[in-house]
Protein backbone atom coordinates (compact mmCIF):
# COMPACT_ATOMS: atom_id res chain seq x y z
CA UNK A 1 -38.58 60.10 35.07
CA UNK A 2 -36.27 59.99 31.76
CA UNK A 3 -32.67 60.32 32.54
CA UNK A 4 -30.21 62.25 30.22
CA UNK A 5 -26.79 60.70 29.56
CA UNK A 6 -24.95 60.30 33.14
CA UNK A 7 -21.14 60.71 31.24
CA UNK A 8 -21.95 64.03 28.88
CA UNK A 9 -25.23 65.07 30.09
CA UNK A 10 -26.85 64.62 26.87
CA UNK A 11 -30.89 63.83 26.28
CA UNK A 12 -30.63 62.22 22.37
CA UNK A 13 -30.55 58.62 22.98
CA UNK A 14 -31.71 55.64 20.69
CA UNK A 15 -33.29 52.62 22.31
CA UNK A 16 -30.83 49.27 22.72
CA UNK A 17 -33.10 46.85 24.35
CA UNK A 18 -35.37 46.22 26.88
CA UNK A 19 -35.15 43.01 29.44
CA UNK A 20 -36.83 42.21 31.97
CA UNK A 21 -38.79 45.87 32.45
CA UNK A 22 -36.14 47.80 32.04
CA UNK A 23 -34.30 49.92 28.96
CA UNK A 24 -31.03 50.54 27.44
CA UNK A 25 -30.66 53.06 25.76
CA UNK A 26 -27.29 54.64 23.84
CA UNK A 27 -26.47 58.09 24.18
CA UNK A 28 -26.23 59.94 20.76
CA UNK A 29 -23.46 62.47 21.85
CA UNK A 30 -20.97 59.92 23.36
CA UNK A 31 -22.52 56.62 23.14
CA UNK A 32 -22.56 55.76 26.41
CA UNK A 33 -25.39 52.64 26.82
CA UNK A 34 -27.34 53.47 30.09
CA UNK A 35 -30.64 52.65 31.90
CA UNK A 36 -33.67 54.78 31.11
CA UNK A 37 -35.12 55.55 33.31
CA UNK A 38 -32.38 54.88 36.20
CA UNK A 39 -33.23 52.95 38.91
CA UNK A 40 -34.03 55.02 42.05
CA UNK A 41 -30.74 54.94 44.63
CA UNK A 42 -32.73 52.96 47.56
CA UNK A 43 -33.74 50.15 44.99
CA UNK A 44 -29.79 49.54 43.44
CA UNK A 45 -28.71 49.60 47.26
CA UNK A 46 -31.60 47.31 48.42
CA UNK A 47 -30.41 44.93 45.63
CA UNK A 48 -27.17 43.96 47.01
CA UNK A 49 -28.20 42.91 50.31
CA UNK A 50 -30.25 40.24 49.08
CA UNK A 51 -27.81 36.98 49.74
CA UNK A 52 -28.82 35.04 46.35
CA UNK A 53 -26.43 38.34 44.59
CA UNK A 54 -23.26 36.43 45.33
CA UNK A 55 -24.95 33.05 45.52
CA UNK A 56 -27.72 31.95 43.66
CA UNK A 57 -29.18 34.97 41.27
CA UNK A 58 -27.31 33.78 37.97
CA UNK A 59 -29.74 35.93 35.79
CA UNK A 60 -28.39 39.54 37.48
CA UNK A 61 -25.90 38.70 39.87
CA UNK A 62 -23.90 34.89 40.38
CA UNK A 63 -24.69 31.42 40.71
CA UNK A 64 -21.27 31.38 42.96
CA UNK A 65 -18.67 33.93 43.23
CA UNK A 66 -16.28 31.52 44.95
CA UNK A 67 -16.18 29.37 42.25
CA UNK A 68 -15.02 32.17 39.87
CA UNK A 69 -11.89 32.10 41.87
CA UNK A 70 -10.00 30.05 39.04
CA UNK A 71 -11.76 32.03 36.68
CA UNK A 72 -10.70 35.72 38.25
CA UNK A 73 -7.23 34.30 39.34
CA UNK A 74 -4.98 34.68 35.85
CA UNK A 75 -6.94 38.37 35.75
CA UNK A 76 -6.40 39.16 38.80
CA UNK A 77 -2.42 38.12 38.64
CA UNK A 78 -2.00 39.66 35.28
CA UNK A 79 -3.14 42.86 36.85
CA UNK A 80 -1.32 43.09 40.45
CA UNK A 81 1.98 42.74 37.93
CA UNK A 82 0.99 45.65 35.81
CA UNK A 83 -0.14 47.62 38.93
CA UNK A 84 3.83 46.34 40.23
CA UNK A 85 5.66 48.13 37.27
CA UNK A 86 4.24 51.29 37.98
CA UNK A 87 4.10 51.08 41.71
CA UNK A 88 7.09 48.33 42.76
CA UNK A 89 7.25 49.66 46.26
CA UNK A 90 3.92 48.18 47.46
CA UNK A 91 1.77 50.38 49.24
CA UNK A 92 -1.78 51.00 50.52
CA UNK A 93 -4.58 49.12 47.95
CA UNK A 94 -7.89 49.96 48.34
CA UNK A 95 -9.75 47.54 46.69
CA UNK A 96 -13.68 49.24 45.73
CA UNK A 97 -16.34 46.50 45.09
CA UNK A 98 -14.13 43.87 46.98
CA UNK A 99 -16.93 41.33 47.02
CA UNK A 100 -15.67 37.76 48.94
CA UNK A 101 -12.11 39.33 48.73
CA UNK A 102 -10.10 37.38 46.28
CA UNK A 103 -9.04 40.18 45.07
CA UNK A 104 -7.45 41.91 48.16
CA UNK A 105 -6.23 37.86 49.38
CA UNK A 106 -3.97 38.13 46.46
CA UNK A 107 -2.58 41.58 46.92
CA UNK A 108 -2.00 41.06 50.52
CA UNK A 109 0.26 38.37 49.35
CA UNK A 110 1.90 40.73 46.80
CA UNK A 111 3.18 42.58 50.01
CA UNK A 112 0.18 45.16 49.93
CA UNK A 113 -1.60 47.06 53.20
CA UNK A 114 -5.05 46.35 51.73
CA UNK A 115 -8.32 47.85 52.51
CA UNK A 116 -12.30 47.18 50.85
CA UNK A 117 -15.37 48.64 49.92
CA UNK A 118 -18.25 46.41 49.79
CA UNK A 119 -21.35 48.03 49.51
CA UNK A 120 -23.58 44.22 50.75
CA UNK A 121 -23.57 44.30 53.99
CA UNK A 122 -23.11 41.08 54.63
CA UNK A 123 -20.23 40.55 52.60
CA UNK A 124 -18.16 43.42 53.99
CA UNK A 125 -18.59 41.68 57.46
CA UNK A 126 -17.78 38.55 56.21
CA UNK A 127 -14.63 39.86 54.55
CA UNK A 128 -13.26 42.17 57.61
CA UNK A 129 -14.07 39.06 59.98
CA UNK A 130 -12.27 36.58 58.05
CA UNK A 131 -8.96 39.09 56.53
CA UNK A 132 -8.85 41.39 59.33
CA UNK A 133 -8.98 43.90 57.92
CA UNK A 134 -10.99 47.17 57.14
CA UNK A 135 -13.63 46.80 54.93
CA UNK A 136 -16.28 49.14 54.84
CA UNK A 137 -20.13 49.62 52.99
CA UNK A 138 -19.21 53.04 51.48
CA UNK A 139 -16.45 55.28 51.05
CA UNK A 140 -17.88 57.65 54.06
CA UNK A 141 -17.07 54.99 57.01
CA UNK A 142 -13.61 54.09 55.67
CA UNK A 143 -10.76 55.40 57.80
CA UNK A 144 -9.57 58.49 56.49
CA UNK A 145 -6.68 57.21 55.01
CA UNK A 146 -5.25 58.31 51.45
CA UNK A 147 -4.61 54.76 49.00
CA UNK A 148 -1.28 54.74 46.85
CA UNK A 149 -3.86 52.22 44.54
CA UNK A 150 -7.38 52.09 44.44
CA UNK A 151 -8.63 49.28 42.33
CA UNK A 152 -12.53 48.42 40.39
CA UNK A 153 -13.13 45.11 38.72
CA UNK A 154 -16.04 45.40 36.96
CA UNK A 155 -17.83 47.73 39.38
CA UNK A 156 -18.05 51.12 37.50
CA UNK A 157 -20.79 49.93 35.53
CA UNK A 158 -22.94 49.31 38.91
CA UNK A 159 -22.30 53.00 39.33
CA UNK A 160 -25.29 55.91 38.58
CA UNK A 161 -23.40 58.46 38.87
CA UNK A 162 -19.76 57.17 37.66
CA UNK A 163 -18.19 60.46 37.38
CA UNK A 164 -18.91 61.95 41.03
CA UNK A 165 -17.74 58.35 42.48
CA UNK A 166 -14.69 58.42 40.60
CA UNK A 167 -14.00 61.86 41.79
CA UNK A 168 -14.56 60.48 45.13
CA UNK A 169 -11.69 57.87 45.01
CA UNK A 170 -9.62 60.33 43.40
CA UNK A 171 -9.55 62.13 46.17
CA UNK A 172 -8.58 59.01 48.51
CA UNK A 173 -5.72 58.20 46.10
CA UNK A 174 -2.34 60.00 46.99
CA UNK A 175 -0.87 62.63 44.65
CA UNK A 176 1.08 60.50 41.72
CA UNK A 177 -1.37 56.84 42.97
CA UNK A 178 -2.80 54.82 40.91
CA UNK A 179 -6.64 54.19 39.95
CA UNK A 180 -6.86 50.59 37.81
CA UNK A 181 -10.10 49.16 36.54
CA UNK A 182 -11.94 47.29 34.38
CA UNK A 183 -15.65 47.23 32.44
CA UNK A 184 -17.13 45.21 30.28
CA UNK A 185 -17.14 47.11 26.64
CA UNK A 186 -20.05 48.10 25.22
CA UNK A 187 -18.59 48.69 21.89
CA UNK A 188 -18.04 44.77 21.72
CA UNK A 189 -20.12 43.58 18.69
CA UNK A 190 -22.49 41.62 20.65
CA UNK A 191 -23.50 44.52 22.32
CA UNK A 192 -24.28 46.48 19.03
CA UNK A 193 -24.99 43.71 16.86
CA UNK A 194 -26.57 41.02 19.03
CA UNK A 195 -27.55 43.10 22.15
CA UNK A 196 -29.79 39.77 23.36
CA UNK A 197 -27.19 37.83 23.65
CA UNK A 198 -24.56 40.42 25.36
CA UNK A 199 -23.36 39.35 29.16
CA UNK A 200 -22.97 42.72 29.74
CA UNK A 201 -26.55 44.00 29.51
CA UNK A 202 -27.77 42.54 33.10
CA UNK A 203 -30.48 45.22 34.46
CA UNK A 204 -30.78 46.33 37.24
CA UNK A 205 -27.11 45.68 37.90
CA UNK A 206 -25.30 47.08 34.93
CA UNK A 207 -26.53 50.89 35.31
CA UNK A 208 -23.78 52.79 33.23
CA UNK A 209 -21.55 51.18 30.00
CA UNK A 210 -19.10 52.53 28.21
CA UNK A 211 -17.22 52.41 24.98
CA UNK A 212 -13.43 53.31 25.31
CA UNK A 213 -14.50 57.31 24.49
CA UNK A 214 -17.12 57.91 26.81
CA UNK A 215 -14.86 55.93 29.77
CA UNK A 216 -11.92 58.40 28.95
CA UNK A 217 -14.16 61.04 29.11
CA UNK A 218 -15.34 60.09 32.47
CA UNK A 219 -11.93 59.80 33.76
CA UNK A 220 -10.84 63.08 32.79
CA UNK A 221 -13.53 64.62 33.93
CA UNK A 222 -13.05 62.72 37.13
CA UNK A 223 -9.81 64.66 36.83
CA UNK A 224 -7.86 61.57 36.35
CA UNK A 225 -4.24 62.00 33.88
CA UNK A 226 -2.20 59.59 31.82
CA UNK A 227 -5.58 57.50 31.00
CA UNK A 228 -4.79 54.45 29.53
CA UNK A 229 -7.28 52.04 27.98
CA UNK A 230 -6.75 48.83 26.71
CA UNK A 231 -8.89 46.61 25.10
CA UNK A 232 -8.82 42.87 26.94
CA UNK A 233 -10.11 39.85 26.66
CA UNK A 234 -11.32 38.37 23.11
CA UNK A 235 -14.83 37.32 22.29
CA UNK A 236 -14.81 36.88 18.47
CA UNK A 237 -17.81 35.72 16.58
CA UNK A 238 -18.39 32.30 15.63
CA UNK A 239 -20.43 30.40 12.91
CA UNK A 240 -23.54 29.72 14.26
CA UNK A 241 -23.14 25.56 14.34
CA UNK A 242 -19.94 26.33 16.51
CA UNK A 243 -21.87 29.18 18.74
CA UNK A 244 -24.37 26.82 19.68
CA UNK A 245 -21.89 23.81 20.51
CA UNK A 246 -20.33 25.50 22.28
CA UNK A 247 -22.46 27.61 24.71
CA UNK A 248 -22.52 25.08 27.34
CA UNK A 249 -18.61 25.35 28.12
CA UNK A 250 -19.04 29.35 27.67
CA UNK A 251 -21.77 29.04 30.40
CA UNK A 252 -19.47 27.03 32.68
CA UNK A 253 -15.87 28.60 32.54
CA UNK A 254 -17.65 32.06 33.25
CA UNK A 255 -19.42 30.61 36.22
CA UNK A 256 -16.85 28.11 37.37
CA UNK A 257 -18.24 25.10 37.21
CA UNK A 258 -15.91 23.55 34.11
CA UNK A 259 -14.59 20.02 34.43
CA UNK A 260 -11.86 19.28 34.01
CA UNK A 261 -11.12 22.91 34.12
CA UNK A 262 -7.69 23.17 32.51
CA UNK A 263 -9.37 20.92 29.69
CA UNK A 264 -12.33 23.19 29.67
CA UNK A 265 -9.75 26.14 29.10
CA UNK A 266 -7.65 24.86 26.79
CA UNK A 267 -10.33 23.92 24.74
CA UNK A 268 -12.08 27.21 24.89
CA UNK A 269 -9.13 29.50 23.88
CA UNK A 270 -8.79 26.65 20.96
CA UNK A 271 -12.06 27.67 19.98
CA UNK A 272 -11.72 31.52 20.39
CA UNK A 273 -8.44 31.53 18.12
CA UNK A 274 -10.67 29.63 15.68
CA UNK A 275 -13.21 32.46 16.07
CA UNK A 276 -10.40 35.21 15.72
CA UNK A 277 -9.69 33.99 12.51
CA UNK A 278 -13.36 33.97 10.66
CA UNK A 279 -14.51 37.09 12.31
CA UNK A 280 -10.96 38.20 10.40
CA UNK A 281 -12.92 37.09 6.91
CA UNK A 282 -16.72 37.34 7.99
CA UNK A 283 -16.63 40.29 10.35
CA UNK A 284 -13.26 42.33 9.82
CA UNK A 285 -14.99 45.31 11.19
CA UNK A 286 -16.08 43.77 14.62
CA UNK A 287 -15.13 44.91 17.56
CA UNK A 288 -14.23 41.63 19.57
CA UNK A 289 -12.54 42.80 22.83
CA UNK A 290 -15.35 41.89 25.42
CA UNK A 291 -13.56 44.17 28.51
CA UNK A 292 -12.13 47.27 28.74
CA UNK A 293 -9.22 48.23 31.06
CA UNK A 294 -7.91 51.07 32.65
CA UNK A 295 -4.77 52.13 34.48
CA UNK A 296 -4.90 55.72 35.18
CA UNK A 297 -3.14 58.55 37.72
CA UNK A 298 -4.02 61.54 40.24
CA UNK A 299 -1.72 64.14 39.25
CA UNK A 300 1.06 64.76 41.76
């Protein structure tokens, strides 16, 4: 069955592309990219419990989380000292989507009472066993506790219905707590311009994406306030000799497998400032912030 627009409800859409059987389309009203028809609930849950998600499945999910660590780490740091200016007395962090639990390892050392949500099975045993600490499947089996910060690295877009699950975690945050996220932004100009090539279009997994609009839009109707979006992490376009070159070290910094990494790094942000300046001449109107990110409130 078709499915209208899960942000505004709308039905005029325009076809993105299709991979691997399924369809992206963008919504007309707010232009929203989403699957068309959405996969049914039992198959997106079934997905996750397969092991090769976290471990193996580099076409929709990853070769190796773990790896990623070095990857996630600067992100993750960067973002537990923004979520510290607006909370400095550390609270309770519920982290949703905690996969392996980097994420929640690093704000327990920031001084925070940390709880997950991991909806693989497997993983959210793994994580409680080895943190000790609660970490549930869904949001119904977590202790009903309320979260001064709930957190969402790049999990929204697994979401079909984004709006009635960020409702949900509203309602877990305390009055005046703090909801922080991030998404990958479908407003990047490989998403509009080279929608092949764009990591972010990886069905069944990616379900919902959003430009900075239709996130806002979400949020508020989530009944979120004081919804700020920024625009992270730059992916410019590069001539095509230099794309090619240098799609092997893309390929291994995003799954971790760079070496020497601080080499690899170096000489990949060398290459993106390089990039920055001749989209500047070739591109000026491109979008080239690859992530969007969020810091947002309940209302007190």
């Amino acid at each position: 069955m078709k499915s209208t627009c899960p942000i505004c409800g709308a039905s005029g859409c325009v076809s993105v592309l299709t991979q691997r059987g399924y369809t992206y389309v963008r919504c007309q009203g707010c232009r929203t990219v989403y699957l068309n028809p959405m996969p049914a609930a039992e198959e997106i849950l079934a997905r996750y419990q397969d092991p090769t998600y976290f471990a193996g499945n580099g076409e929709g999910g990853y070769r190796d989380y773990a790896a990623m660590h070095k990857a996630l780490a600067p992100h993750f740091r960067r973002r537990l000292r923004t979520l510290a200016e607006r909370l400095p007395k550390r609270g309770r962090l519920l982290d949703f989507g905690c996969a392996d639990g980097y994420f929640l390892e690093l704000a327990r050392d920031d001084g925070w009472k940390i709880a997950g949500v991991e909806v693989s099975e497997s993983q959210a045993a793994e994580v409680a066993r080895r943190m000790s600490v609660p970490v549930s499947t869904s949001l119904d089996t977590l202790p009903p506790v309320l979260f001064d910060a709930v957190t969402m690295w790049e999990v929204v877009e697994h979401l079909p219905q984004p709006v009635a699950e960020l409702r949900r975690l509203r309602e877990r945050l305390c009055p005046g707590g703090i909801l922080m996220l991030s998404t990958p932004n479908a407003g990047h100009w490989q998403a509009t311009r080279m929608p092949e090539r764009w990591a972010g279009y990886r069905p069944p997994f990616h379900l919902v994406l959003f430009i900075a609009g239709s996130l806002r839009r979400a949020l508020e109707d989530a009944g979120f306030a004081d919804v700020d979006i920024r625009k992270t992490a730059p992916l410019p376009p590069l001539p095509r000799w230099v794309q090619r070159a240098s799609a092997p070290l893309e390929r291994s910094l995003a799954d971790g497998s760079a070496r020497p990494w601080p080499v690899a790094l170096a000489l990949w942000r060398a290459i993106r400032l390089f990039g920055w300046a001749w989209q500047k001449v070739a591109y000026p109107q491109d979008d080239i912030f690859a992530t969007l990110e969020v810091i947002a409130c309940r209302p007190a």
